[in-house]
C-alpha atoms as a PDB file:
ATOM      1  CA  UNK A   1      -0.795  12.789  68.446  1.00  0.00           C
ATOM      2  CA  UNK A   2       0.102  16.638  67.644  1.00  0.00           C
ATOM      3  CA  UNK A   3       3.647  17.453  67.638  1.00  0.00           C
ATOM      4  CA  UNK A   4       5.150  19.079  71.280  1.00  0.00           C
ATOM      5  CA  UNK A   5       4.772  23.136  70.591  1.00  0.00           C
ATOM      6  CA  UNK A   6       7.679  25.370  71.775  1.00  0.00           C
ATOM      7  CA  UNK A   7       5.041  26.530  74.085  1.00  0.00           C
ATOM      8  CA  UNK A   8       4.868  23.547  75.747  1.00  0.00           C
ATOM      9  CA  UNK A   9       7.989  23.882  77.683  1.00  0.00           C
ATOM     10  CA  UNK A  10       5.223  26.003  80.283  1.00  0.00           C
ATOM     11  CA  UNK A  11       3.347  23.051  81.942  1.00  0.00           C
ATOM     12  CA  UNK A  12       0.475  24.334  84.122  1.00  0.00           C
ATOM     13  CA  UNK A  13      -2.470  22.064  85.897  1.00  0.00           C
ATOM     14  CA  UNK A  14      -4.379  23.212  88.565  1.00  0.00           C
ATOM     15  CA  UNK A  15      -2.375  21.431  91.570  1.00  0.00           C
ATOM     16  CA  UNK A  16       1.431  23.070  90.247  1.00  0.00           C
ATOM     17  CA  UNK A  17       3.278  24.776  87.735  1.00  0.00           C
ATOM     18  CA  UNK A  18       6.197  23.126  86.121  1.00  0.00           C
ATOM     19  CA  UNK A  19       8.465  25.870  84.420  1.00  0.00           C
ATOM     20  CA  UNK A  20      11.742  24.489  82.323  1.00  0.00           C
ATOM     21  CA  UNK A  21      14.773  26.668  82.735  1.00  0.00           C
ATOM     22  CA  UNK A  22      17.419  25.998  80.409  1.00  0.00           C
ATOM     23  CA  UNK A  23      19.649  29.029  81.184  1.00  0.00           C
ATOM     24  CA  UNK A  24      21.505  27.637  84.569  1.00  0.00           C
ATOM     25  CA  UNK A  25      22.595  24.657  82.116  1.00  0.00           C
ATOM     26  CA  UNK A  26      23.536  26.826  78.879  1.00  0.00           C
ATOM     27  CA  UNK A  27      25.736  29.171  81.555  1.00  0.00           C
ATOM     28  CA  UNK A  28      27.331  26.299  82.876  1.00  0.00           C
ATOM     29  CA  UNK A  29      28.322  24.563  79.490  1.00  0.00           C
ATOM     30  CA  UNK A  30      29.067  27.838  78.267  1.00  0.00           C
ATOM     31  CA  UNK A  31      31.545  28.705  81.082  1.00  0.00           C
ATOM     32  CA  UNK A  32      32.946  25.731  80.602  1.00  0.00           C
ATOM     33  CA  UNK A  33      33.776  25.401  77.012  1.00  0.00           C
ATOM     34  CA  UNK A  34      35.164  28.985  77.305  1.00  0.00           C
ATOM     35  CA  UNK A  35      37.426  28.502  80.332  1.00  0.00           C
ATOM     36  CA  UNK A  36      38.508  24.923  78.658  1.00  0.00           C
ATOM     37  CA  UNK A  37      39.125  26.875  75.047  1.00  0.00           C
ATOM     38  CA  UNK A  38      41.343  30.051  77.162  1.00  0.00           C
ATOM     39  CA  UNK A  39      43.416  27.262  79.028  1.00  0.00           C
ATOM     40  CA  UNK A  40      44.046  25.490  75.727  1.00  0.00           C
ATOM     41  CA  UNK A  41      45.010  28.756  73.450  1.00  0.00           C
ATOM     42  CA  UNK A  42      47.529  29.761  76.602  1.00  0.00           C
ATOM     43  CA  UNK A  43      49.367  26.341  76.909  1.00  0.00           C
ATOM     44  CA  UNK A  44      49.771  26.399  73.359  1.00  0.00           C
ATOM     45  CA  UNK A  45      51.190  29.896  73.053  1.00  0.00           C
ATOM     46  CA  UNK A  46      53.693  29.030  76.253  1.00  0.00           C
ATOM     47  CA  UNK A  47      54.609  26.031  74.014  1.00  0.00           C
ATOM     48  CA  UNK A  48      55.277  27.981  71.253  1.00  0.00           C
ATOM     49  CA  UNK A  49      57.232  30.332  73.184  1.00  0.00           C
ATOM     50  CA  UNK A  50      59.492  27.624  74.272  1.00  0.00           C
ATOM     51  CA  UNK A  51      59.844  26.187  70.779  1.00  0.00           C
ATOM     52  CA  UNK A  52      61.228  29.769  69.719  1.00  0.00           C
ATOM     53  CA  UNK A  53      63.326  30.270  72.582  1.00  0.00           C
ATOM     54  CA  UNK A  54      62.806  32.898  75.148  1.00  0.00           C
ATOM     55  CA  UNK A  55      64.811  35.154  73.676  1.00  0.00           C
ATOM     56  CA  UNK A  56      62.888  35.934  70.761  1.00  0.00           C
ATOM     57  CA  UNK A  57      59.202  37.770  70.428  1.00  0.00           C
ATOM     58  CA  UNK A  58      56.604  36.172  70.743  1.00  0.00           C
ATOM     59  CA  UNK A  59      54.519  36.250  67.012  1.00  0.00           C
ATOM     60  CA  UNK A  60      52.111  39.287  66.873  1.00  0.00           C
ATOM     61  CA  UNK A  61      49.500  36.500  65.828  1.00  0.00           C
ATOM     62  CA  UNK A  62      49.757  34.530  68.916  1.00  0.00           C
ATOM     63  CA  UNK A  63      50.265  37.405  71.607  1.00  0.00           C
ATOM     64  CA  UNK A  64      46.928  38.846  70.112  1.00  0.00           C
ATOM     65  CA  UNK A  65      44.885  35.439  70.756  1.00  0.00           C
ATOM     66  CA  UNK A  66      46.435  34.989  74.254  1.00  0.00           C
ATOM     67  CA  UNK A  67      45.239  38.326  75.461  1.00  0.00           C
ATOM     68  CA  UNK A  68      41.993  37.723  73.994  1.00  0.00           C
ATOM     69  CA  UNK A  69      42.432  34.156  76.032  1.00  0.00           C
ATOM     70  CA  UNK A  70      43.527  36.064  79.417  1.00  0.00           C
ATOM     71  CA  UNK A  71      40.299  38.538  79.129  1.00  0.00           C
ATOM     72  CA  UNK A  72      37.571  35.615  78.464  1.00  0.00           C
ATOM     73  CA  UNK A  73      39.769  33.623  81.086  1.00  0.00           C
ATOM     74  CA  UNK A  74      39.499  35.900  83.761  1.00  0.00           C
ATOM     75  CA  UNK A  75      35.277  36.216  83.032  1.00  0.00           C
ATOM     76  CA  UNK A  76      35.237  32.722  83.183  1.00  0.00           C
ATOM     77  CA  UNK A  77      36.813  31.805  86.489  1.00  0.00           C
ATOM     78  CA  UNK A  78      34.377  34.582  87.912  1.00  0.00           C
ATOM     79  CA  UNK A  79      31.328  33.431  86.797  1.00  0.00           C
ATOM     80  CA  UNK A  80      32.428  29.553  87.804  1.00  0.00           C
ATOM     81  CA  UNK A  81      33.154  31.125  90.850  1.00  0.00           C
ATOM     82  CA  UNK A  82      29.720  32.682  90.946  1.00  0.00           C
ATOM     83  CA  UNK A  83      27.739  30.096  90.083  1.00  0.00           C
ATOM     84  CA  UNK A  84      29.315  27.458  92.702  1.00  0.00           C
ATOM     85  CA  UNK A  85      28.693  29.989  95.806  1.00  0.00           C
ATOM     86  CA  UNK A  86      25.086  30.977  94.803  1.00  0.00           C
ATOM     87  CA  UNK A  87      24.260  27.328  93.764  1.00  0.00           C
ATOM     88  CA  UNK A  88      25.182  26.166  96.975  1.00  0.00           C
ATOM     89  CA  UNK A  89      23.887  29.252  99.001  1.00  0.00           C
ATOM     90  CA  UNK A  90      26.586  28.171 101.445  1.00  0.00           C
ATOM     91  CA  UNK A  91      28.053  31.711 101.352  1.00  0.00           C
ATOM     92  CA  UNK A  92      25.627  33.924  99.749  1.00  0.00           C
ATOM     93  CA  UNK A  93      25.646  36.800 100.298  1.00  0.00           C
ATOM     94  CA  UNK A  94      29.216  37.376 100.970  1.00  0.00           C
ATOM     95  CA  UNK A  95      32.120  39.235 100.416  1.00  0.00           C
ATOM     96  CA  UNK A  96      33.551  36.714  98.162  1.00  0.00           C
ATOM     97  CA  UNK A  97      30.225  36.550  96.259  1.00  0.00           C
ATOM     98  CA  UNK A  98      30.223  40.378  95.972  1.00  0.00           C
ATOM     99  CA  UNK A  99      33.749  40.310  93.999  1.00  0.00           C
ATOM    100  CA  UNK A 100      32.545  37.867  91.716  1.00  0.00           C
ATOM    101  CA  UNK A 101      29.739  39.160  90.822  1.00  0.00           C
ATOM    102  CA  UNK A 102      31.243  42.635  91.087  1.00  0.00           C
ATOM    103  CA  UNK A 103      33.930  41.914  88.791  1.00  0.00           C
ATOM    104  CA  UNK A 104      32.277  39.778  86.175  1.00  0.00           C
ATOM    105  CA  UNK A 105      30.700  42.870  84.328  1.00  0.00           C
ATOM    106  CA  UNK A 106      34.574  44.289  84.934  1.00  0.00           C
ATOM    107  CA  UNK A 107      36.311  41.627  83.137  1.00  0.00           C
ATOM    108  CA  UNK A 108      33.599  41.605  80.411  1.00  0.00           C
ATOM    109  CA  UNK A 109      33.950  45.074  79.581  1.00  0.00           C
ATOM    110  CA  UNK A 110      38.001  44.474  80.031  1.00  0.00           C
ATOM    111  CA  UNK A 111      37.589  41.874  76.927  1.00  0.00           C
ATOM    112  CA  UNK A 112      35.692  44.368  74.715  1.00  0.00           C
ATOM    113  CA  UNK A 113      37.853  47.455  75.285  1.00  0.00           C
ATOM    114  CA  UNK A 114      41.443  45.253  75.300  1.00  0.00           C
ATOM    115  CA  UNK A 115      40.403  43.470  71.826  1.00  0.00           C
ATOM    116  CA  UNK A 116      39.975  46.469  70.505  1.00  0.00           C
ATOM    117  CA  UNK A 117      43.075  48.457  71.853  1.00  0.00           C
ATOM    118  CA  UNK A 118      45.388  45.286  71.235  1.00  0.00           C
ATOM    119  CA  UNK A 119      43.926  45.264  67.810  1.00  0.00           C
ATOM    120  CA  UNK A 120      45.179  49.094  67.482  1.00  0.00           C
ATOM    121  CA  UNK A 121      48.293  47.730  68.696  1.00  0.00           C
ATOM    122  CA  UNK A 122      49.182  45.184  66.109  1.00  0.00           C
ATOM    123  CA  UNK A 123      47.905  47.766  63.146  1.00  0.00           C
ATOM    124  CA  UNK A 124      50.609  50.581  64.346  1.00  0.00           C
ATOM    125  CA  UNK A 125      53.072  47.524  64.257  1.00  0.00           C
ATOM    126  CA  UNK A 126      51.936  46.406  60.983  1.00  0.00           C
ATOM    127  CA  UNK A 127      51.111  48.922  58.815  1.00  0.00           C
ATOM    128  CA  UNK A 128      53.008  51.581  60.452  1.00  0.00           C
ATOM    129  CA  UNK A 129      55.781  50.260  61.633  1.00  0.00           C
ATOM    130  CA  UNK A 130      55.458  51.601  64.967  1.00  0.00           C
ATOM    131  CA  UNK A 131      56.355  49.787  68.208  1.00  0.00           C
ATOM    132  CA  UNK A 132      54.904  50.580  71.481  1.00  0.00           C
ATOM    133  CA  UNK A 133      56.271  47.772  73.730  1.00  0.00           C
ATOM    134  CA  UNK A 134      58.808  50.644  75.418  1.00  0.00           C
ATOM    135  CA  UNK A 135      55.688  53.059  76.359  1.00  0.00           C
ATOM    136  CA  UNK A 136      52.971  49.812  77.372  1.00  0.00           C
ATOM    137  CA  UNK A 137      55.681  47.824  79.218  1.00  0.00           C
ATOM    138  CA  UNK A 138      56.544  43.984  79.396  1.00  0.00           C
ATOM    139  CA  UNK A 139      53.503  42.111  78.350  1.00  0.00           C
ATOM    140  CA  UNK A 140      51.611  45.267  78.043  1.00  0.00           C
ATOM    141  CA  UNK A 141      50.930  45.862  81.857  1.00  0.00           C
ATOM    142  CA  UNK A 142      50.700  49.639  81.333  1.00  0.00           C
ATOM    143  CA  UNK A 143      48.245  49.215  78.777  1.00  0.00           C
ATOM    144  CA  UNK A 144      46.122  46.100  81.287  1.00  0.00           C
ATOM    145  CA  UNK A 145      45.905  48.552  84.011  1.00  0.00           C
ATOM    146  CA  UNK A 146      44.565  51.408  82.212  1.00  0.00           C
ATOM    147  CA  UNK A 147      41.704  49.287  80.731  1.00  0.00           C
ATOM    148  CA  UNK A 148      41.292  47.535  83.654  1.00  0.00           C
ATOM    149  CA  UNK A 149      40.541  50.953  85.384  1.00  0.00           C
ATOM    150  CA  UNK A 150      38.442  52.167  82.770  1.00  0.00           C
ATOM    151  CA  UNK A 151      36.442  48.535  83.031  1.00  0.00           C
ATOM    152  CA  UNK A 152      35.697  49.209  86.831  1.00  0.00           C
ATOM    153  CA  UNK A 153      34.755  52.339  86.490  1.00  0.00           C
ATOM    154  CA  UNK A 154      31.863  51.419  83.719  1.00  0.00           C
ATOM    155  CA  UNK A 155      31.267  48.772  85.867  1.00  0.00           C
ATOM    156  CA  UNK A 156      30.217  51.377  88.664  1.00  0.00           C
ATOM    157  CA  UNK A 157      27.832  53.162  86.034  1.00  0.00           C
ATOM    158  CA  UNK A 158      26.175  50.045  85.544  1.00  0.00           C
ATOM    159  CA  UNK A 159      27.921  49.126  81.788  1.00  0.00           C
ATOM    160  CA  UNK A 160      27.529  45.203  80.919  1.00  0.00           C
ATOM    161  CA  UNK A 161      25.872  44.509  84.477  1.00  0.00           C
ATOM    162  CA  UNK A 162      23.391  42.121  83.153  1.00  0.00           C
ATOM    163  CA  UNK A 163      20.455  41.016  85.195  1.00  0.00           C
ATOM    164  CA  UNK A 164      21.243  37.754  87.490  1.00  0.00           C
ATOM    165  CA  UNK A 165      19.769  34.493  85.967  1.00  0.00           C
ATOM    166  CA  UNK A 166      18.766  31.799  88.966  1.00  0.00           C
ATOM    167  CA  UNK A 167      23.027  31.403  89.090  1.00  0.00           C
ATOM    168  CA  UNK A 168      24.265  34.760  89.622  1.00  0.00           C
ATOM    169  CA  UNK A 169      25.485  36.795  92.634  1.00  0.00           C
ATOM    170  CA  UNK A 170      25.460  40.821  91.719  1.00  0.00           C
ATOM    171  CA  UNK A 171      22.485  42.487  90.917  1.00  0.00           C
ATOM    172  CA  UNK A 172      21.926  44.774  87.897  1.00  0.00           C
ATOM    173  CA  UNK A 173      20.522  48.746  87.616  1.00  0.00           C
ATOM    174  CA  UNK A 174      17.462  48.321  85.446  1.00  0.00           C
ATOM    175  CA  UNK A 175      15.846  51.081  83.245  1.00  0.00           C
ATOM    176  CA  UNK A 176      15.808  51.573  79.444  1.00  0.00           C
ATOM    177  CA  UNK A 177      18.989  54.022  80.249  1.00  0.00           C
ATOM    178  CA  UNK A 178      21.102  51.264  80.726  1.00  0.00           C
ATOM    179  CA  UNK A 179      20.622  49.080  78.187  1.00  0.00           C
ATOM    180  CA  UNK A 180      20.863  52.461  75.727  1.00  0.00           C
ATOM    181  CA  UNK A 181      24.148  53.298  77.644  1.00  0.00           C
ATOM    182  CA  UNK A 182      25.195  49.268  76.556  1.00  0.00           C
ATOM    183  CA  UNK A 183      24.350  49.710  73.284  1.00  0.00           C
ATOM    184  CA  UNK A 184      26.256  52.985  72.215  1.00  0.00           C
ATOM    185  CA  UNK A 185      29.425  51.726  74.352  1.00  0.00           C
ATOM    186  CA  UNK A 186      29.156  48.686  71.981  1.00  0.00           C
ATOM    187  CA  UNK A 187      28.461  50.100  68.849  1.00  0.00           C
ATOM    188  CA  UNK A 188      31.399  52.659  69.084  1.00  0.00           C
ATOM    189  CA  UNK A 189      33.816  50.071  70.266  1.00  0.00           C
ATOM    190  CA  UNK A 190      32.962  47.896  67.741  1.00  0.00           C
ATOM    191  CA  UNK A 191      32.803  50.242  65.143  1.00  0.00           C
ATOM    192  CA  UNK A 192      36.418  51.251  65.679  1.00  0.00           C
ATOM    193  CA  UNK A 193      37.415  47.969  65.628  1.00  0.00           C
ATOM    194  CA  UNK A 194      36.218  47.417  62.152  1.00  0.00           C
ATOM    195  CA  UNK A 195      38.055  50.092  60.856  1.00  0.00           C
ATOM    196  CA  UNK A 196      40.914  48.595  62.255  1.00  0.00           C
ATOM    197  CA  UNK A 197      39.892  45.065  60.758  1.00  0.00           C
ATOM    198  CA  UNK A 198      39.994  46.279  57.235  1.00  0.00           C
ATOM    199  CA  UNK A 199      42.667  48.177  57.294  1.00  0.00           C
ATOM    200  CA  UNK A 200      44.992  45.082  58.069  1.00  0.00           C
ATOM    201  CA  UNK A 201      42.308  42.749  55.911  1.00  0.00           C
ATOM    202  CA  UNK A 202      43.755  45.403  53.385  1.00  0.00           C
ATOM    203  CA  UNK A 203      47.255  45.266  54.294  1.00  0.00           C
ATOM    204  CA  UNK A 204      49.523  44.730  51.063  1.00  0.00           C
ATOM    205  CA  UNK A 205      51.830  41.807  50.719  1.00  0.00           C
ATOM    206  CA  UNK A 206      54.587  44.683  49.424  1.00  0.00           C
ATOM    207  CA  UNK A 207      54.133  46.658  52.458  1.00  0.00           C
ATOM    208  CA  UNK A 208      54.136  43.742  54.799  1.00  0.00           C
ATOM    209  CA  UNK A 209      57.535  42.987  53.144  1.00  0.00           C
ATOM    210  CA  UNK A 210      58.874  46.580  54.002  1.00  0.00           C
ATOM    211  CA  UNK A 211      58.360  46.011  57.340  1.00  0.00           C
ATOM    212  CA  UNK A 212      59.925  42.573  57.477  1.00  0.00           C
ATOM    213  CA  UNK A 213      63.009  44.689  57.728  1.00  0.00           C
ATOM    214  CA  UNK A 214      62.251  45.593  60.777  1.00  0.00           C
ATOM    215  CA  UNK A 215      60.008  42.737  62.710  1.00  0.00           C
ATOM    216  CA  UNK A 216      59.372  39.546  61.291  1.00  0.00           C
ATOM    217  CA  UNK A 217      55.764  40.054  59.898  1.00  0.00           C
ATOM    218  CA  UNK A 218      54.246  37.351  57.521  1.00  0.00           C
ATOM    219  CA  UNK A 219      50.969  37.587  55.151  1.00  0.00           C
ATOM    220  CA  UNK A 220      49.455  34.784  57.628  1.00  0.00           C
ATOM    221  CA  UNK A 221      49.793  36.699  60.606  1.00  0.00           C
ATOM    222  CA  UNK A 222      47.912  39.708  59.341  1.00  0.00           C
ATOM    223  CA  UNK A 223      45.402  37.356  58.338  1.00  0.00           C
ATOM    224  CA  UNK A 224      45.396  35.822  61.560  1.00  0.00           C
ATOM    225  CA  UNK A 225      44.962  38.625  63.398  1.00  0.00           C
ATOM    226  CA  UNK A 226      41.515  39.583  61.352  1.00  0.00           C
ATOM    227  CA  UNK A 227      40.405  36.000  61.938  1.00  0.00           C
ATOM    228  CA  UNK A 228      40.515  36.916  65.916  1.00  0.00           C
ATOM    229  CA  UNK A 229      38.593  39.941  65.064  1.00  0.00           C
ATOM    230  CA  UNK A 230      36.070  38.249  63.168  1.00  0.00           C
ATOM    231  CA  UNK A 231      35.506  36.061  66.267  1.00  0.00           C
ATOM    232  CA  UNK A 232      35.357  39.090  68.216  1.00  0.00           C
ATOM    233  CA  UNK A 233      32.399  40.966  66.336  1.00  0.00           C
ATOM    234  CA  UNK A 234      30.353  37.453  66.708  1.00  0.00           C
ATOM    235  CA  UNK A 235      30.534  37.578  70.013  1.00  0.00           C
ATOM    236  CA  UNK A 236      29.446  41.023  70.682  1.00  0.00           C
ATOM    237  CA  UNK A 237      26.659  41.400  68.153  1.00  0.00           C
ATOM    238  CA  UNK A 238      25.042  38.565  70.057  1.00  0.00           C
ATOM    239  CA  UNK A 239      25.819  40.677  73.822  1.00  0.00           C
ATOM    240  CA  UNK A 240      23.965  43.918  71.555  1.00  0.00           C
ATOM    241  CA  UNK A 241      20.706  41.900  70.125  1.00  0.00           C
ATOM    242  CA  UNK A 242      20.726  41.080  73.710  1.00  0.00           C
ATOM    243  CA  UNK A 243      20.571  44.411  75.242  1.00  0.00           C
ATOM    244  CA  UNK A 244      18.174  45.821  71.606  1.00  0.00           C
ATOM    245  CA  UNK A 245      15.796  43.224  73.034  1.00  0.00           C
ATOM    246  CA  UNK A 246      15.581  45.076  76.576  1.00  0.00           C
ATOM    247  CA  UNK A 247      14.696  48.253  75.110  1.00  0.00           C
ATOM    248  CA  UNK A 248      11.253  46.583  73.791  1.00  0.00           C
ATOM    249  CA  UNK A 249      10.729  43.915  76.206  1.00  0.00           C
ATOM    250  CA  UNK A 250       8.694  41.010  75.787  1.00  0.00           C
ATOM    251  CA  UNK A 251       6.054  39.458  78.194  1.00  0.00           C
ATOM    252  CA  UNK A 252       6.946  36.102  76.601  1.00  0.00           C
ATOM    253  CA  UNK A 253       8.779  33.906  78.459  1.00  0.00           C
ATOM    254  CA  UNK A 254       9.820  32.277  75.734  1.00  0.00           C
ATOM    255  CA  UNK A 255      11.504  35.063  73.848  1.00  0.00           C
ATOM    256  CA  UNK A 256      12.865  36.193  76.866  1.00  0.00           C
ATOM    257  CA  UNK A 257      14.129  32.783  77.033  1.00  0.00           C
ATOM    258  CA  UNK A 258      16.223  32.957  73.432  1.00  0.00           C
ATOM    259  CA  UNK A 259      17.276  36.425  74.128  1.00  0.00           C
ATOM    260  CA  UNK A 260      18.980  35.474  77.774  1.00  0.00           C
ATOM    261  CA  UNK A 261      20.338  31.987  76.086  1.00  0.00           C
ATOM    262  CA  UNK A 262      22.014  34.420  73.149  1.00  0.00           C
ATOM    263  CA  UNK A 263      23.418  36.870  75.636  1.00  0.00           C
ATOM    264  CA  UNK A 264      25.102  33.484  77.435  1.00  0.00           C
ATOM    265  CA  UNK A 265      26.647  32.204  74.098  1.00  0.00           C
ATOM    266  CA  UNK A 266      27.740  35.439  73.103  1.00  0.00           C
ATOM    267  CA  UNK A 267      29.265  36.143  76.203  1.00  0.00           C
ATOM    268  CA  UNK A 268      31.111  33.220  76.736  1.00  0.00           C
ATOM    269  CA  UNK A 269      31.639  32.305  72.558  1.00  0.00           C
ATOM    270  CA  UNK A 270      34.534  35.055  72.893  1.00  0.00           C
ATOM    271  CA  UNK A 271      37.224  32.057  74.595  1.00  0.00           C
ATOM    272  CA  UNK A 272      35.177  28.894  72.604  1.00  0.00           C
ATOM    273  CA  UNK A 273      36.064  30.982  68.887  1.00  0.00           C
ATOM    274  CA  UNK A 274      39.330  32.238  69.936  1.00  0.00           C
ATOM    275  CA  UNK A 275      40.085  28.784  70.566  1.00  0.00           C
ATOM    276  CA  UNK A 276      38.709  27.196  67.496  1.00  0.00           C
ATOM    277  CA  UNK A 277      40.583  29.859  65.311  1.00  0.00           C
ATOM    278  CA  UNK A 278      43.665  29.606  66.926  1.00  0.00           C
ATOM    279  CA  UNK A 279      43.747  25.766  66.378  1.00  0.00           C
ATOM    280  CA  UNK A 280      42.975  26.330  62.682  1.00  0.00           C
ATOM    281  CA  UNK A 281      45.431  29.348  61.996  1.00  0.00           C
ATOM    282  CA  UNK A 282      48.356  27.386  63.963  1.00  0.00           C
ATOM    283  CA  UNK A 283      48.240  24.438  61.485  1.00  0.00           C
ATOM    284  CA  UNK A 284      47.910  26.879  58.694  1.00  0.00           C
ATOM    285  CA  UNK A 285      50.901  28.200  59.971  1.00  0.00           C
ATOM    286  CA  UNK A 286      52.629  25.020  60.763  1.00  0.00           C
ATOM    287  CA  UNK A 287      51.752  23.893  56.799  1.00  0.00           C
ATOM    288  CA  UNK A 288      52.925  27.538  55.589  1.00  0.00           C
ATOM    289  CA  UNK A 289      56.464  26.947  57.750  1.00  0.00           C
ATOM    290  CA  UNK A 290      57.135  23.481  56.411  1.00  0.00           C
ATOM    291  CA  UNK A 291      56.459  24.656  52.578  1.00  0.00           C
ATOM    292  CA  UNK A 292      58.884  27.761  53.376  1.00  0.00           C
ATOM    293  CA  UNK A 293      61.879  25.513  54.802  1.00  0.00           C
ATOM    294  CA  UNK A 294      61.230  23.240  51.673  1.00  0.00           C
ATOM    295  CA  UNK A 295      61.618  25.637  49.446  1.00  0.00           C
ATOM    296  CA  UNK A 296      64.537  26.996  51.127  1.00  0.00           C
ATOM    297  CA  UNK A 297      65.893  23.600  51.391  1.00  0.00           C
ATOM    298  CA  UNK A 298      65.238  22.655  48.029  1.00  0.00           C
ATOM    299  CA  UNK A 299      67.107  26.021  46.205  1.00  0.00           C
ATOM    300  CA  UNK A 300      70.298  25.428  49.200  1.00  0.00           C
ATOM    301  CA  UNK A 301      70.708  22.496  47.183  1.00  0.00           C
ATOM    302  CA  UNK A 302      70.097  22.873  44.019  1.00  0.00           C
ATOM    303  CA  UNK A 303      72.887  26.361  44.190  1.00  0.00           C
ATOM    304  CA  UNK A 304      75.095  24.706  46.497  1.00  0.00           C
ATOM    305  CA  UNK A 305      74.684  21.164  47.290  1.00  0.00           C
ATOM    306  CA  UNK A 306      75.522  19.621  44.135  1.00  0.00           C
ATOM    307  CA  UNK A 307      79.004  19.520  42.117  1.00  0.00           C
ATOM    308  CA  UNK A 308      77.556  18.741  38.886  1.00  0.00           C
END
């Protein structure tokens, strides 16, 4: 017996044609891991929060990973949203399956141009020792509604609108311009990004310790905030093979097949990494803590707690 071929996933005979989709399933799972990894990074921030006291800021580490979470949060619920309503064509088309898939390409873009802006933020804190939270406002709202504009209005001109798969509501403008348009957007984004990347990859303990003075900044934090980065230019190198791929399109199904799978798991790998990363870096943290108050603990009593 041969061995089933990839190509075999086509089945034709003469009475019907059997085609095997996987896409509807890999969106689902997708969407679901990434909403399930955005709820999971925010309760554990608001725990964190509380363990500090309200009073005190929240770590630069930690506020960077939950916007991240909010961004791929928000593209989530959309797309859940979307695919219920057009799965059940119960209310397709409709208004409320014109704002989902309206503002699924909105919150999409929103992720890629906060990351990258919140990124800015917490290298002006770091290596400048510059604070913006007067001028951007309590949790950064000034800052949200800027992008968010910007977002809708790319959104309009057709940026990240990506073509509806069997589970989507909005439609997409096609043409070679768009997917062109996608690709600079995304290279320039994320090319400013990595500057910012290694610059705080490169940030000095010494300087780190200058600014201590002023906001409590630790080694591990920079090098958390990189590790979010990191996460960040794996899941946008996927969305840009993606749209590379549309510029030379393929007649085979099958490639087409990998290329749309790789644009779901990039989209949605944004809230599953952030996750996975923040999990890691907050025991890190936790181990780094312990090993500090031990230390501390251990010289208290050796200078103090002993009359011998």
């Amino acid at each position: 017996m041969e061995p089933i071929k990839p190509t075999d996933i086509l089945i034709s005979s003469s009475h019907k044609t059997i085609t095997y989709n996987p896409i509807p399933i890999i969106l689902i799972l997708a969407n679901s891991l990434n909403l399930i990894g955005c709820i999971e990074v925010c309760y554990r921030v608001y725990y964190r929060k509380c363990r500090i006291g309200k009073h005190q800021s929240l770590f630069l580490d930690s506020k960077f990973s939950l916007y991240i979470a909010i961004s791929n949060g928000l593209l989530s619920i959309m797309q859940i949203v979307d695919m219920i309503l057009t799965s059940t064509n119960t209310i397709k088309p409709g208004v409320i399956c014109d704002i989902t898939g309206r503002f699924s390409p909105t919150f999409l873009t929103l992720n890629l141009l906060s990351v990258m802006t919140f990124a800015y933020l917490v290298y002006l804190k770091i290596c400048k020792n510059i604070d913006l939270n007067q001028k951007t406002g309590k949790y950064d709202w000034k800052l949200w509604k800027l992008l968010f504009l910007i977002s809708w209005v790319a959104t309009i001109f057709g940026l990240n609108r990506y073509e509806p798969r069997s589970l989507w509501c909005s439609n997409q403008p096609k043409g070679e311009f768009i997917y062109l348009s996608n690709i600079i957007f995304i290279i320039t984004v994320l090319f400013f990004t990595l500057i910012i990347y290694y610059k705080l990859k490169n940030s000095s303990t010494d300087h780190v310790r200058i600014i201590e003075k002023y906001v409590p900044i630790h080694p591990h934090i920079v090098r958390n905030s990189a590790s979010y980065l990191l996460v960040f230019f794996l899941q946008w190198i996927c969305v840009l093979i993606y749209n590379l791929s549309k510029i030379y399109e393929s007649n085979d199904k099958l490639t087409k097949t990998y290329f749309a799978a790789l644009l779901v798991i990039g989209v949605n790998f944004g809230g599953i990494g952030n996750a996975m990363v923040y999990i890691i870096n907050e025991y890190r943290t936790h181990l780094i803590e312990e090993n500090t108050n031990s230390l501390i603990d251990s010289f208290s009593i050796k200078t103090y707690g002993s009359l011998e």
